[in-house]
C-alpha atoms as a PDB file:
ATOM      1  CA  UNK A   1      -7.194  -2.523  -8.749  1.00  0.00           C
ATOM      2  CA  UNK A   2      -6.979  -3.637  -5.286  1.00  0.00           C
ATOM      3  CA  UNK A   3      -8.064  -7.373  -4.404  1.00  0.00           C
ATOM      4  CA  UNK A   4      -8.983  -8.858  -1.385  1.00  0.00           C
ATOM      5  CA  UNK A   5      -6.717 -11.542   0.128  1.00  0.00           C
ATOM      6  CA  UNK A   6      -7.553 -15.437   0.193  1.00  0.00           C
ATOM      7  CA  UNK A   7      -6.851 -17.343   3.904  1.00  0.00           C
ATOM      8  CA  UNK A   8      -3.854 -18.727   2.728  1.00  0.00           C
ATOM      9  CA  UNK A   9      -2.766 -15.383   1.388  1.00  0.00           C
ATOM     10  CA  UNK A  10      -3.239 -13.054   4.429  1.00  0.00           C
ATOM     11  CA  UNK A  11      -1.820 -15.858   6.414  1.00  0.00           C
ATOM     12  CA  UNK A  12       1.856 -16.300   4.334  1.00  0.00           C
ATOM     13  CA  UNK A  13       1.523 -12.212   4.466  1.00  0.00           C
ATOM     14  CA  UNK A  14       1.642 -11.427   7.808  1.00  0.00           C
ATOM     15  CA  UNK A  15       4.004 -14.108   8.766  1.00  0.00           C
ATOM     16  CA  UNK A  16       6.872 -13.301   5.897  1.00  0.00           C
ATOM     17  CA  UNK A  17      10.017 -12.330   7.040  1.00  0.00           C
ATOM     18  CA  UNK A  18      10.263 -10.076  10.115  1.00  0.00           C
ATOM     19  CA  UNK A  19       7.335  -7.448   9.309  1.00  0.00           C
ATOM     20  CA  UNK A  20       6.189  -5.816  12.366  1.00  0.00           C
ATOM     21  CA  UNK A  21       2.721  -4.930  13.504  1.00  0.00           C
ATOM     22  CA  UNK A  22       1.312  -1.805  14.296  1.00  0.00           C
ATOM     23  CA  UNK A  23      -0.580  -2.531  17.779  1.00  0.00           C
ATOM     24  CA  UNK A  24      -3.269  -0.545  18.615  1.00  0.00           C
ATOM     25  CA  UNK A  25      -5.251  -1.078  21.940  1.00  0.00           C
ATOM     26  CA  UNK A  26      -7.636   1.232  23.715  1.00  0.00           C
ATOM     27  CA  UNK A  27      -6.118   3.854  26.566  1.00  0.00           C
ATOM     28  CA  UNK A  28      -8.802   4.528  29.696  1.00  0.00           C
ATOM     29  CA  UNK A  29      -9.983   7.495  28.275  1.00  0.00           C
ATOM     30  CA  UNK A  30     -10.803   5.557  24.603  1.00  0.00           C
ATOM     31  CA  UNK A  31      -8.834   6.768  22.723  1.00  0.00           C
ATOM     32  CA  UNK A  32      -6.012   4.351  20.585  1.00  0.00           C
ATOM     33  CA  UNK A  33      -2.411   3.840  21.464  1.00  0.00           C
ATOM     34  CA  UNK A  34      -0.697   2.066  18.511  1.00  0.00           C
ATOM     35  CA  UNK A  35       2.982   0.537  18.964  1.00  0.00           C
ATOM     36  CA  UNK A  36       4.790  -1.925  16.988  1.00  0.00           C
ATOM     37  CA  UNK A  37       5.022  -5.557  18.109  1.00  0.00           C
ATOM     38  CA  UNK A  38       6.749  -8.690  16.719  1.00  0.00           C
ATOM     39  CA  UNK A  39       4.481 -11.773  16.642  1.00  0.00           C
ATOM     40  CA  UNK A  40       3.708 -14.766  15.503  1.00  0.00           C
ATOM     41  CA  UNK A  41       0.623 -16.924  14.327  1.00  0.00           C
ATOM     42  CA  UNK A  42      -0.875 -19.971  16.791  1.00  0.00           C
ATOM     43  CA  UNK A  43      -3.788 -21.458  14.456  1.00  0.00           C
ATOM     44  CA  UNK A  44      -6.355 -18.968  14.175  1.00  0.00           C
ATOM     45  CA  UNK A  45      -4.362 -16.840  16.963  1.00  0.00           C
ATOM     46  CA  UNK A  46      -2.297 -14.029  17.026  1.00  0.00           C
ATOM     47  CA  UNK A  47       0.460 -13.843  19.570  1.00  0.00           C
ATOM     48  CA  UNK A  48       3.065 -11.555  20.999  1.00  0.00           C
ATOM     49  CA  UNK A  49       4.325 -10.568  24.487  1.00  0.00           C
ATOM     50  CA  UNK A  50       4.581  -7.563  26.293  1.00  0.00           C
ATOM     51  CA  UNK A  51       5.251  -5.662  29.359  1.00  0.00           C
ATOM     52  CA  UNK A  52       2.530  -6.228  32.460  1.00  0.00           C
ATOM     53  CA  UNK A  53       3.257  -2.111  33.048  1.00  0.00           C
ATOM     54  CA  UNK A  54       3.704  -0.611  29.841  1.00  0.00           C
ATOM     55  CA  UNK A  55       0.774   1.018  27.985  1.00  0.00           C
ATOM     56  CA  UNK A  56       0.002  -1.948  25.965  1.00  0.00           C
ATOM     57  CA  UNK A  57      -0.282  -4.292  28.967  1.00  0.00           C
ATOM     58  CA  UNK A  58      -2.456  -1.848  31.040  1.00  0.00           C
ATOM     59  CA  UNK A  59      -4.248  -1.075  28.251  1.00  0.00           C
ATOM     60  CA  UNK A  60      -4.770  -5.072  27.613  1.00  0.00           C
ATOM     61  CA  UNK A  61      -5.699  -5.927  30.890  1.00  0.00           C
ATOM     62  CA  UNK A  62      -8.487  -3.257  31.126  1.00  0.00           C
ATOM     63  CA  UNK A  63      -9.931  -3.651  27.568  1.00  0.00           C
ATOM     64  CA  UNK A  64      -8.848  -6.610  25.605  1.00  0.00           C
ATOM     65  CA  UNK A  65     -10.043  -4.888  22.027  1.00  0.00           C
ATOM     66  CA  UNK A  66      -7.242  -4.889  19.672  1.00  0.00           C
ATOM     67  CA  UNK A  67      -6.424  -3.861  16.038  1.00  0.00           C
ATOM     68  CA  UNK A  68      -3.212  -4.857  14.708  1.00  0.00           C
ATOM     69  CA  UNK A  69      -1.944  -3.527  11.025  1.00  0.00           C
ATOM     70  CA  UNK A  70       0.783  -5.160   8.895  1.00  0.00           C
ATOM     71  CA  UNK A  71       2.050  -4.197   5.760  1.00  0.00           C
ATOM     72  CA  UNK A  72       4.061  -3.628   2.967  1.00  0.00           C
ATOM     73  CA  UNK A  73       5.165   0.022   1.750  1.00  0.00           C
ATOM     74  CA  UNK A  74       6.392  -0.403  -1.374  1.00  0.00           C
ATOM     75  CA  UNK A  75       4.386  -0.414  -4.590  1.00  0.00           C
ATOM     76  CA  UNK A  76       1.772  -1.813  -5.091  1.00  0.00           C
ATOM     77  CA  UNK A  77       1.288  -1.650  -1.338  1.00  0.00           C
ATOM     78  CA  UNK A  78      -0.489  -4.450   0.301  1.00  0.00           C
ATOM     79  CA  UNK A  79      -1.864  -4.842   3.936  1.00  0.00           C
ATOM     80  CA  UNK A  80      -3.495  -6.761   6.734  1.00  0.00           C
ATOM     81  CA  UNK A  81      -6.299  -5.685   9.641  1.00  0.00           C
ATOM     82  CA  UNK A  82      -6.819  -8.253  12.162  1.00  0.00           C
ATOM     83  CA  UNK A  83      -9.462  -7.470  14.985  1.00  0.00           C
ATOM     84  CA  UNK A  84     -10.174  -9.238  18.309  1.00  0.00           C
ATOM     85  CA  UNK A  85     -10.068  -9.881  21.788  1.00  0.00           C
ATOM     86  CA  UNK A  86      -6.512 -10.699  23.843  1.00  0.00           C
ATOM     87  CA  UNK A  87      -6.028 -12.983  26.593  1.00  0.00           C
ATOM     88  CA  UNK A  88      -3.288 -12.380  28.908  1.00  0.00           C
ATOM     89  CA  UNK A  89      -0.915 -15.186  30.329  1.00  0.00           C
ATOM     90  CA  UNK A  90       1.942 -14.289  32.902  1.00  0.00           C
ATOM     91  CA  UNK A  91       2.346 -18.794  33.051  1.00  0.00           C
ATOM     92  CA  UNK A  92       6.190 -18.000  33.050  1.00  0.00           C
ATOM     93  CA  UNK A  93       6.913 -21.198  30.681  1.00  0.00           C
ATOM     94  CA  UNK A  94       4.250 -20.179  28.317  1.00  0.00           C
ATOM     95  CA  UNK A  95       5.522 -16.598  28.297  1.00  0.00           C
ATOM     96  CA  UNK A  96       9.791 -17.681  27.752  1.00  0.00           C
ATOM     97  CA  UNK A  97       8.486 -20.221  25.054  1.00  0.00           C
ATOM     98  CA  UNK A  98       6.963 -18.186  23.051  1.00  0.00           C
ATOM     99  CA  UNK A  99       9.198 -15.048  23.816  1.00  0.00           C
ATOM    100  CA  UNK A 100      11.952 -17.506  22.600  1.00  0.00           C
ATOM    101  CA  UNK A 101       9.820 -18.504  19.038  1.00  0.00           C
ATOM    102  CA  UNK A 102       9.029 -14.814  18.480  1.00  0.00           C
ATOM    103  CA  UNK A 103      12.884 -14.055  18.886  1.00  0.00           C
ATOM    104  CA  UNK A 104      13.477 -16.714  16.257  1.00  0.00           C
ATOM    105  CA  UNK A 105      11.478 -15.370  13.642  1.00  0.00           C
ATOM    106  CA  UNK A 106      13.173 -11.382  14.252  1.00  0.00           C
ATOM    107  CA  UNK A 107      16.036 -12.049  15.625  1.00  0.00           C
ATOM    108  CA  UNK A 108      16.892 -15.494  13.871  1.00  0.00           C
ATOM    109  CA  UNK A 109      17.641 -18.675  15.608  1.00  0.00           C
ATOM    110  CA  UNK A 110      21.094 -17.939  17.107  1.00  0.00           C
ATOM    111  CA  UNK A 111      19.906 -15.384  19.269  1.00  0.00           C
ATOM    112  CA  UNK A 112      16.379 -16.887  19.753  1.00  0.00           C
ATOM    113  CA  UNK A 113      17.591 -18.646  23.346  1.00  0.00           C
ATOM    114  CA  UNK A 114      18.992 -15.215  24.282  1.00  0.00           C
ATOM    115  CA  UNK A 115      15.992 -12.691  23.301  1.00  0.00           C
ATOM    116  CA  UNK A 116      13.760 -15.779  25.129  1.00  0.00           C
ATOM    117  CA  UNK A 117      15.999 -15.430  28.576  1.00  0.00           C
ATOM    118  CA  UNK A 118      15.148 -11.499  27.758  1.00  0.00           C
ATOM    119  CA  UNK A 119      11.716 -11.451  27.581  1.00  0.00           C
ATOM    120  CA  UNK A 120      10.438 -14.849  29.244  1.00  0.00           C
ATOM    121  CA  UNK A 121      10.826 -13.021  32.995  1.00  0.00           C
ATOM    122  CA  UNK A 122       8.223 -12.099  35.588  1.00  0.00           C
ATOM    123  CA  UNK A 123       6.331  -8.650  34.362  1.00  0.00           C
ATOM    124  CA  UNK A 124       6.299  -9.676  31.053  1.00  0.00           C
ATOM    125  CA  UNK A 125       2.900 -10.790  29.754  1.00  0.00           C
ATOM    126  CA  UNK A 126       1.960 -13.686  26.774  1.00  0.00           C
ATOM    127  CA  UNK A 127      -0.739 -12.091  24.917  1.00  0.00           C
ATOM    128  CA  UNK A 128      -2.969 -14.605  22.832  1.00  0.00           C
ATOM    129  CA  UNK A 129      -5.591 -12.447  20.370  1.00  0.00           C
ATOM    130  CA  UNK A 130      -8.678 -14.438  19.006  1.00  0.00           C
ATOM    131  CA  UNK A 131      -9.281 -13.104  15.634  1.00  0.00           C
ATOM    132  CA  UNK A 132     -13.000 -11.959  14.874  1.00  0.00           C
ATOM    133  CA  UNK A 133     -12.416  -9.713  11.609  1.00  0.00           C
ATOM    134  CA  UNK A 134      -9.739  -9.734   9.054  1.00  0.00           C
ATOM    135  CA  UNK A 135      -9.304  -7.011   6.308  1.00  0.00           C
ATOM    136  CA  UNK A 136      -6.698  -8.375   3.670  1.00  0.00           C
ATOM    137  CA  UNK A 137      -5.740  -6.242   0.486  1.00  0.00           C
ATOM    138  CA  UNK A 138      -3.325  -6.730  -2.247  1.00  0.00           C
ATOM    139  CA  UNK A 139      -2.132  -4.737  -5.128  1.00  0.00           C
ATOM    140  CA  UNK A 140      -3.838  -1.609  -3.756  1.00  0.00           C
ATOM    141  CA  UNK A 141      -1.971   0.792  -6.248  1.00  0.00           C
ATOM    142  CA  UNK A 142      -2.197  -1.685  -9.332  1.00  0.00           C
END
């Protein structure tokens, strides 16, 4: 029977290993784009980085509703909802230091500098989401 996830629990769930989220923001016309993002937790924030011009960062800069979705496929499946409102950053520093801590966690320290230098440039946006809902479930197959 599936059980709802503690704080703690959601928290060390979404932020194990390199699991991706599924992104989904709202296109002009209202309906959802979803993409994968790696992120990372600030406090009670969520944050990741993305293109100014890609669909995601158009779609963030008009309408700062998100959903993001991680989980876990195999049996007995767990997962994660977070809802809430982004901020956008293009504070160069801000945006390199976190691309660089982001890299760390997916790409692994040695090539944290590296993915940083990548993705810490001018265009690319620091996205900070304020969570206002969370939907946590383990052991939904048990």
């Amino acid at each position: 029977m599936a059980e709802k996830m503690t704080d703690e629990e959601w928290r060390a769930f979404v932020l194990d290993g390199t699991r991706t989220g599924k992104l989904s923001t709202v296109r002009a016309d209202g309906s959802p784009h979803v993409a994968p993002v790696w992120f990372l937790m600030d406090g009670d924030e969520l944050v990741f980085n993305t293109g100014k011009n890609t669909a995601k960062g158009r779609n963030l800069a008009r309408d700062g509703r998100v959903a993001l979705c991680v989980d876990d496929d195999r049996p007995p499946f767990h997962f994660v909802v977070l809802n809430g409102r982004a901020r956008l950053s293009e504070d160069l520093a801000e945006v390199r230091l976190w691309a660089t801590r982001i890299a760390a966690r997916y790409m692994g320290e040695d090539r944290a500098e590296e993915y940083g230098a990548r993705n810490g440039v001018p265009g690319e946006l620091l996205v900070r989401v304020s969570i206002d809902k969370v939907l946590a479930m383990r052991d939904v197959a048990a």
